[in-house]
Protein backbone atom coordinates (compact mmCIF):
# COMPACT_ATOMS: atom_id res chain seq x y z
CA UNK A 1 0.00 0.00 0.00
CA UNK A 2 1.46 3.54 -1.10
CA UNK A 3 1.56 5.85 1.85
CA UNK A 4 0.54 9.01 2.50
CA UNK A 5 3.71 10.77 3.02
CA UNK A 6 5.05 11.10 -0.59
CA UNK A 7 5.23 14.46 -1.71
CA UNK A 8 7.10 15.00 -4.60
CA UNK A 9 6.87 14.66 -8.43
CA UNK A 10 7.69 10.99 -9.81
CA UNK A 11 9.05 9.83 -13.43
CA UNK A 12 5.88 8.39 -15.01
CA UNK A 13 5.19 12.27 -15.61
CA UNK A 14 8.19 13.05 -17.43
CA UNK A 15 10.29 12.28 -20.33
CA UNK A 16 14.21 11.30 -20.09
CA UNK A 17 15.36 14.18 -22.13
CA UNK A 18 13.26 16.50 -19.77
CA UNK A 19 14.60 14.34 -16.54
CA UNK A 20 17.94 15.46 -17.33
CA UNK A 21 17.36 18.92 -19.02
CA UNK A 22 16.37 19.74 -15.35
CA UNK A 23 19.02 18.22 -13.96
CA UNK A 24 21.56 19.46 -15.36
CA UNK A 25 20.03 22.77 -14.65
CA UNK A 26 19.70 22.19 -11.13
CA UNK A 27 23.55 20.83 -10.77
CA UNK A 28 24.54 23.90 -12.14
CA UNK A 29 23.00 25.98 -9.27
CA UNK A 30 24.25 23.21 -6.69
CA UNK A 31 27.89 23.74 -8.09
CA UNK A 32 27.58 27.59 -8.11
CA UNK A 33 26.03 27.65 -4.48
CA UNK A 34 28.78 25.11 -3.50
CA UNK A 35 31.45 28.22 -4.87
CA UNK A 36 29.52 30.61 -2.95
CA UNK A 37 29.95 28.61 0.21
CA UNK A 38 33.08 27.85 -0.08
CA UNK A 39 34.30 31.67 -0.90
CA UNK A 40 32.29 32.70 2.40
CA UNK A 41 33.73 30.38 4.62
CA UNK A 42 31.82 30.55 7.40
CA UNK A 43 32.44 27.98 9.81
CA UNK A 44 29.78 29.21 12.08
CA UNK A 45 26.59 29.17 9.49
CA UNK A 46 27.26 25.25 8.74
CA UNK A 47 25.97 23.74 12.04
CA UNK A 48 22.64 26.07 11.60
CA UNK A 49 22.66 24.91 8.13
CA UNK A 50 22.76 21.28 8.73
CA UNK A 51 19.90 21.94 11.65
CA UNK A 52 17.70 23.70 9.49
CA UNK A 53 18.27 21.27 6.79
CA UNK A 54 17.06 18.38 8.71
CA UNK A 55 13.73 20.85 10.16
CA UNK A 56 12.68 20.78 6.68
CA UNK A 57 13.36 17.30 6.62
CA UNK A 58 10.76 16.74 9.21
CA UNK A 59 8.70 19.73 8.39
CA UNK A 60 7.36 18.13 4.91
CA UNK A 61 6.71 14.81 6.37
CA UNK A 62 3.84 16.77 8.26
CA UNK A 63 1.13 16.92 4.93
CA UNK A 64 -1.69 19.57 6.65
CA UNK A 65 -5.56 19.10 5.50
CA UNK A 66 -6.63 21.52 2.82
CA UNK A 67 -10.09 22.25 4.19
CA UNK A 68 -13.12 21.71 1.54
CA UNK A 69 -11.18 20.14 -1.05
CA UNK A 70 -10.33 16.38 -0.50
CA UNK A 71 -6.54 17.64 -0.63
CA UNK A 72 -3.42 18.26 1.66
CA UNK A 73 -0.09 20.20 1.64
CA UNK A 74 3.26 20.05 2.54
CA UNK A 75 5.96 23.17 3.59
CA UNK A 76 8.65 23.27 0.12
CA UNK A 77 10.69 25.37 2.68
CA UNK A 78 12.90 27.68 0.17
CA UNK A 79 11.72 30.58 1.45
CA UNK A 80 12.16 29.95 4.78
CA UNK A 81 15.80 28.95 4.70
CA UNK A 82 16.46 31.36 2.56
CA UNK A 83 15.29 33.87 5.18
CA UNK A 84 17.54 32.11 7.84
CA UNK A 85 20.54 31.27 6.06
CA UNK A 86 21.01 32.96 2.97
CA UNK A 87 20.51 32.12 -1.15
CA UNK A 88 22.87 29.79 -1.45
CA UNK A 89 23.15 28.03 1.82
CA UNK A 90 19.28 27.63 1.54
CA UNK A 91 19.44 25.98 -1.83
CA UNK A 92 21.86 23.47 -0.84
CA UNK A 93 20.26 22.45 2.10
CA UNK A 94 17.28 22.00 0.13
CA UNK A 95 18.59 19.95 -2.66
CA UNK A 96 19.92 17.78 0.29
CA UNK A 97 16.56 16.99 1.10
CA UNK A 98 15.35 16.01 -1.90
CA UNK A 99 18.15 14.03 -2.59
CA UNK A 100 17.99 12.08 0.71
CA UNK A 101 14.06 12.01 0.22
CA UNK A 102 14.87 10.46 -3.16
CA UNK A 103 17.47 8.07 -2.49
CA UNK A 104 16.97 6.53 1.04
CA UNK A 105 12.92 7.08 1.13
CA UNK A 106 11.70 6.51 -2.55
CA UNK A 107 9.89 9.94 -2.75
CA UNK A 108 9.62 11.07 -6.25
CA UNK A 109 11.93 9.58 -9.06
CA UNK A 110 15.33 9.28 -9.68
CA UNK A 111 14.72 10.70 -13.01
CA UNK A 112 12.55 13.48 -11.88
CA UNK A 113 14.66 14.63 -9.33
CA UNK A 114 16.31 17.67 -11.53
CA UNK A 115 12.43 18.61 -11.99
CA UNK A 116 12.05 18.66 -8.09
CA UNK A 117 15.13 20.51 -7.19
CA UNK A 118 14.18 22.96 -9.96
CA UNK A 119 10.54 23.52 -8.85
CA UNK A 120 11.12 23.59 -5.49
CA UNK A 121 14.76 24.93 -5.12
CA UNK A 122 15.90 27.10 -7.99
CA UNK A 123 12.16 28.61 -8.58
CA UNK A 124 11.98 29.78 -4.81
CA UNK A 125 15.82 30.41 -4.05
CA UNK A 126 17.00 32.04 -7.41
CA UNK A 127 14.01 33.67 -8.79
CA UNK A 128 11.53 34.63 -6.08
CA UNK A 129 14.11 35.39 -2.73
CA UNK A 130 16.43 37.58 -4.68
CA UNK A 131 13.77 39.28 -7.42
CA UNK A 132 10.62 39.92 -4.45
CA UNK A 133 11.64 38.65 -0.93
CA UNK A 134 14.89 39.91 -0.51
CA UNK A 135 13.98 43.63 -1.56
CA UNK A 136 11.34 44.24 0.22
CA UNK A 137 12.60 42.90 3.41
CA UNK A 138 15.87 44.70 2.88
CA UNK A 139 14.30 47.99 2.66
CA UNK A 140 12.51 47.66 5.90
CA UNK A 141 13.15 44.31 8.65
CA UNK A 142 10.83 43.89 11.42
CA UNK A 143 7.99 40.78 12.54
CA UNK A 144 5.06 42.11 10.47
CA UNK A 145 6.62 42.27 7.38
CA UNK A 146 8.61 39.11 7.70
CA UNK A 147 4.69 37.35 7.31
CA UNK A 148 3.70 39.37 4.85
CA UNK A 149 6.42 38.78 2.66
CA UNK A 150 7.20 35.08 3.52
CA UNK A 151 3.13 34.85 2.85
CA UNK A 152 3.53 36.61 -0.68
CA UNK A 153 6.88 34.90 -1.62
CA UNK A 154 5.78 31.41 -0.14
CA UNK A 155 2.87 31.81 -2.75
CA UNK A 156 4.67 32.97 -5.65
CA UNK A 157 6.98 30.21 -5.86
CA UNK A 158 4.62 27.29 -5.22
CA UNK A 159 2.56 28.82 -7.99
CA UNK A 160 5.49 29.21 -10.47
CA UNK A 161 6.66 25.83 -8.76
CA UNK A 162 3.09 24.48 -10.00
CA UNK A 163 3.19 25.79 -13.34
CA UNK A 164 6.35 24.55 -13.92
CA UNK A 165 5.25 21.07 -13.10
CA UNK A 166 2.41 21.43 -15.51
CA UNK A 167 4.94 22.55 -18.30
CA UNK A 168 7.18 19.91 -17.63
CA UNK A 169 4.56 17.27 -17.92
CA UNK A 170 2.93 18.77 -21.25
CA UNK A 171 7.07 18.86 -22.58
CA UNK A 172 7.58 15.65 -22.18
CA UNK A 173 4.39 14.42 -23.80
CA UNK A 174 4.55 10.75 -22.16
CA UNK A 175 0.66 11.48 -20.40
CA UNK A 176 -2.45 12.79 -21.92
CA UNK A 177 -3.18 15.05 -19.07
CA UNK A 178 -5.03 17.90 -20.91
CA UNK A 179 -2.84 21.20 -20.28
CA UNK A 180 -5.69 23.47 -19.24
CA UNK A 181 -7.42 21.34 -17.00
CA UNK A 182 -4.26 20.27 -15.54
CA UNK A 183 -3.27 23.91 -14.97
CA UNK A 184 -6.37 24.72 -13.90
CA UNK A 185 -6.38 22.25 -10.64
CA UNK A 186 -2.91 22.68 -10.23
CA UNK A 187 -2.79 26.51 -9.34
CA UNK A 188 -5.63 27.21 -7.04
CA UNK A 189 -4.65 24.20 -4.46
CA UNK A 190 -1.10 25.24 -4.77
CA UNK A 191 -2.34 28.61 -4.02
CA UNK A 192 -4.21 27.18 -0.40
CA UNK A 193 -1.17 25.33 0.20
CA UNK A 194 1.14 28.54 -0.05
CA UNK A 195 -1.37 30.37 1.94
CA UNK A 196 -0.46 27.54 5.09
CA UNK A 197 3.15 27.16 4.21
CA UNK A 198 3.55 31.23 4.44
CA UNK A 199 1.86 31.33 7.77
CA UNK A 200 4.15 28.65 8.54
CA UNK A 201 7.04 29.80 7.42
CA UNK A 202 6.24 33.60 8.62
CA UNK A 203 5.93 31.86 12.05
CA UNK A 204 9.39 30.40 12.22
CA UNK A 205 11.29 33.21 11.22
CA UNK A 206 9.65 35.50 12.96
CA UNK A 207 10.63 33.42 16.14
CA UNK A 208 14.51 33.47 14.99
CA UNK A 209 13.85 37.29 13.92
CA UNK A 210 12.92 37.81 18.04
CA UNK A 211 15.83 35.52 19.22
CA UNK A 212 18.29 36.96 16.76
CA UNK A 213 17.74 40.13 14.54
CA UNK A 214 21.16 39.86 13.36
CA UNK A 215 20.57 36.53 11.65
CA UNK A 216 18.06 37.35 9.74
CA UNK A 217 19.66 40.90 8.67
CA UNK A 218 22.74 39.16 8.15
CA UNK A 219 21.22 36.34 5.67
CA UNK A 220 19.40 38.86 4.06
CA UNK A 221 22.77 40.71 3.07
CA UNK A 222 24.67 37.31 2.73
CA UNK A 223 27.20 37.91 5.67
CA UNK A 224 28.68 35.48 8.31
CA UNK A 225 26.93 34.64 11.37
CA UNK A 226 30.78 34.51 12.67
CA UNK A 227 29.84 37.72 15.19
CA UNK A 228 27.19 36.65 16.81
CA UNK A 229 25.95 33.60 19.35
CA UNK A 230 23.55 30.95 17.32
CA UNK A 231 23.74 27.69 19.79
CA UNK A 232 20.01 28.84 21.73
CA UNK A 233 18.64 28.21 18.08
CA UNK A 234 20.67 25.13 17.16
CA UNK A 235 19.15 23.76 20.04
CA UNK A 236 15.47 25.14 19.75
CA UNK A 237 15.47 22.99 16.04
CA UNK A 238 17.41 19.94 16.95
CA UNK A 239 14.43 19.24 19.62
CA UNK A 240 11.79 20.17 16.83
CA UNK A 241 13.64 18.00 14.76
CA UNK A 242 12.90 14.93 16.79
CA UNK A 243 9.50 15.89 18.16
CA UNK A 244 8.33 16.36 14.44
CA UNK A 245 9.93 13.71 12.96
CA UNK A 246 9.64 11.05 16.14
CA UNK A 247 5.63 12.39 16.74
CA UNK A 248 4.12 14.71 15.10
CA UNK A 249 4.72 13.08 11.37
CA UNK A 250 2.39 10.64 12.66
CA UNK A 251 -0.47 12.70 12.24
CA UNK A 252 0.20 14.15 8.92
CA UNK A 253 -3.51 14.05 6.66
CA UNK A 254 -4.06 11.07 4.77
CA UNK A 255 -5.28 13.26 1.98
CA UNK A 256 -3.73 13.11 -1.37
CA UNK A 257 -0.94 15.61 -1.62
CA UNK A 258 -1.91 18.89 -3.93
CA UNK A 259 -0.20 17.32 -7.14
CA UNK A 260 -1.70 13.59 -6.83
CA UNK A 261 -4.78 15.71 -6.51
CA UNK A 262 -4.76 17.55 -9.13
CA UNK A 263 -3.83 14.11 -11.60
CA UNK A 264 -6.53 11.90 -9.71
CA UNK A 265 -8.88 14.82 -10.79
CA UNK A 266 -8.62 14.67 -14.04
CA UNK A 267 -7.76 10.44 -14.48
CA UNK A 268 -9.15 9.19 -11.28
CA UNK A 269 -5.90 7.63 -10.26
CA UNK A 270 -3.31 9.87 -8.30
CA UNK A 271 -0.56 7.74 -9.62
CA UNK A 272 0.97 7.58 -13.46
CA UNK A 273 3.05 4.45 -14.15
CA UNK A 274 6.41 5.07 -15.53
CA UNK A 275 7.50 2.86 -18.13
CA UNK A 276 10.43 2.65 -20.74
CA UNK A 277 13.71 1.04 -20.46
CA UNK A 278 15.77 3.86 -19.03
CA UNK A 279 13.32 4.55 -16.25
CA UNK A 280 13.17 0.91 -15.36
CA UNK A 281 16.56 0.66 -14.70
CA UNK A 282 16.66 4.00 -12.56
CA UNK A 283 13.82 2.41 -10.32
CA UNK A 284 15.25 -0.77 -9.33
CA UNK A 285 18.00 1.26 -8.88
CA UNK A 286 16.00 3.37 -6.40
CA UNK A 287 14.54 0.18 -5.18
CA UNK A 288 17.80 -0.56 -3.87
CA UNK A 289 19.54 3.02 -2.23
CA UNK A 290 15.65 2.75 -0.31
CA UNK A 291 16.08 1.28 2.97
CA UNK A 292 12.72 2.82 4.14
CA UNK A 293 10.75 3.30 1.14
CA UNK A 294 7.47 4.81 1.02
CA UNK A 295 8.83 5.80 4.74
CA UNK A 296 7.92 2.65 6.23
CA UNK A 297 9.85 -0.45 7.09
CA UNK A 298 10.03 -3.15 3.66
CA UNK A 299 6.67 -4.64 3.40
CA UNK A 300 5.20 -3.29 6.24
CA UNK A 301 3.25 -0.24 7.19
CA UNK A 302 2.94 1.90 11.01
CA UNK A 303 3.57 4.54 13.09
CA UNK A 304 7.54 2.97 14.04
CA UNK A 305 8.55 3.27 10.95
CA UNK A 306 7.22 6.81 9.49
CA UNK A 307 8.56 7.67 13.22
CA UNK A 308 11.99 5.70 12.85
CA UNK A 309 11.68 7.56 8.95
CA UNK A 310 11.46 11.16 10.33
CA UNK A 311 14.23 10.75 12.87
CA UNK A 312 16.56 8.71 11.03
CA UNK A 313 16.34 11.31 7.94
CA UNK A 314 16.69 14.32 9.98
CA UNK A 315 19.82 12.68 11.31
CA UNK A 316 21.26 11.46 8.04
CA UNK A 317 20.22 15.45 6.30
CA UNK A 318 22.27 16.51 9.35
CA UNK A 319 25.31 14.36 8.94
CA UNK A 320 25.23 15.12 5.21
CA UNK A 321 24.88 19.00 5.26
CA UNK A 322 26.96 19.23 7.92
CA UNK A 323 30.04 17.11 6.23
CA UNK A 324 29.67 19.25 3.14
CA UNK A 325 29.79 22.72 5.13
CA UNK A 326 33.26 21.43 7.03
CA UNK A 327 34.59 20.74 3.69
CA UNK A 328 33.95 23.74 1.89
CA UNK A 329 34.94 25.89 4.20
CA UNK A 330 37.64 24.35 6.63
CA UNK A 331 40.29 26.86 6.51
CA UNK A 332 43.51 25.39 4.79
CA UNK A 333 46.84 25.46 7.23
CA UNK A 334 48.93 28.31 5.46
């Protein structure tokens, strides 16, 4: 039985050529954020990196109940660490995610991961932060216009995120999901679910805007967190961490996420079978890097495992971001 948790885009709605158009496209932005990183090299942003990292992690496990519609939602969470560690931090963390997600948890395809680190990654972190977010928050910083931007740039990239999954689909031509309709179910429950994962996300960093103005300010403006004490929030997310991923993911909303929606709409099946050659073989490959797919134990399905999921992925995102922060910017012995 397919659980509930899965969130992001899989391969039966794509084409290989489109698979790796996208990827390439996102590698390009991990390789360039990687630079930026490493250029900055700020020792003291990586263990806040690696934390918030793994809060995402958690954070889209927990799928919220769009009222009225038969859907749910899930945070994307660009935005948001954006807002707490900067453009290119943020991205990488993210990407780190979905790759994790991918890879260790089955959620959305090998082949379509490009597509979900564009959509969810580059859309939010290179187009809407630095074109709407950033500017209008740089221009003025205090709690009431952190939620109203994080509400207004939450929304704008799920919708462009949305679109984009649309126009990826009708690129590839491999379904006969009509465009319009498509489009037309895909926007407006994107647009509910931005309207929670702004209040969400306006939430958070307005709590690390009160503990820390500086953080925010200095993310904003791309400078090191070197001058200033971080460790109270560290430890604030490390325990949300484990209470969301060890408890809380357990009540996520069985509800069909706002994508499977939108496709069981218009087919009456949320799922699209990938087939071909090519995307066989990245599957079973899949099939294999999974040690709790579906995030359940093999063949079986509870609350220990999406529980065991939650913690063990925070901890692995953690490990992960964190390794590639020491690496990047460990200062060489002159």
């Amino acid at each position: 039985m397919k659980s509930n948790i899965l969130m992001h885009m899989a391969d039966g709605l794509i084409s290989v050529p489109v698979g790796i158009v996208f990827m390439i496209i996102s590698i390009i932005g991990i390789a360039f954020s990687l630079k930026k990183i490493k250029e900055s090299k700020d020792e003291k942003k990586i263990p806040m990196m690696a934390v918030m990292g793994a809060f995402v992690f958690v954070a889209q496990m927990i799928n919220f109940t769009i009222p009225a519609t038969g859907s749910s939602g899930h945070i994307g969470g660009g935005i948001l660490l954006c807002l707490v560690l900067g453009q290119y931090p943020a991205f990488l963390a993210l990407c780190s995610v979905l790759v994790i997600q991918c890879l260790f948890f089955g959620d959305g395809g090998l082949l379509a991961l490009g597509c979900n680190m564009f959509n969810m990654g580059i859309i939010p972190c290179f187009l809407i932060y630095p074109l709407v977010v950033k500017p209008l928050l740089t221009k003025k910083l205090n709690k009431q216009r952190i939620i109203l931007v994080s509400l207004l740039g939450v929304v704008l990239g799920l919708e462009l995120g949305a679109f984009c999954v649309v126009l990826q689909t009708l690129i590839s031509q491999v379904t006969e999901l009509p465009f319009t309709l498509f489009l037309g179910l895909m926007l407006p429950i994107h647009l509910a679910i931005g309207i929670g994962e702004g209040i969400v996300t306006g939430a958070v960093v307005s709590y690390v805007y009160k503990e820390n103005p500086k953080m925010v300010d200095h993310a904003l403006k791309d400078q090191s967190f070197e001058t200033f004490n971080i460790k109270k929030l560290i430890y604030v997310f490390l325990t949300l961490v484990v209470l969301i991923g060890g408890c809380l993911s357990l009540y996520a909303s069985s509800q069909p996420d706002g994508l499977e929606w939108s496709i069981g709409g218009i087919t009456g099946n949320s799922e699209i079978e990938a087939s071909g050659d090519i995307k066989e073989v990245l599957s079973k490959i899949q099939q294999t890097t999974s040690f709790l797919p579906d995030y359940q134990f093999s063949n079986s399905e509870g609350k220990l495992g999406t529980a065991t999921s939650g913690i063990v992925g925070g901890a692995i995102t953690i490990f992960v971001l964190g390794s590639i922060g020491y690496i990047m910017t460990r200062k060489k012995d002159e």
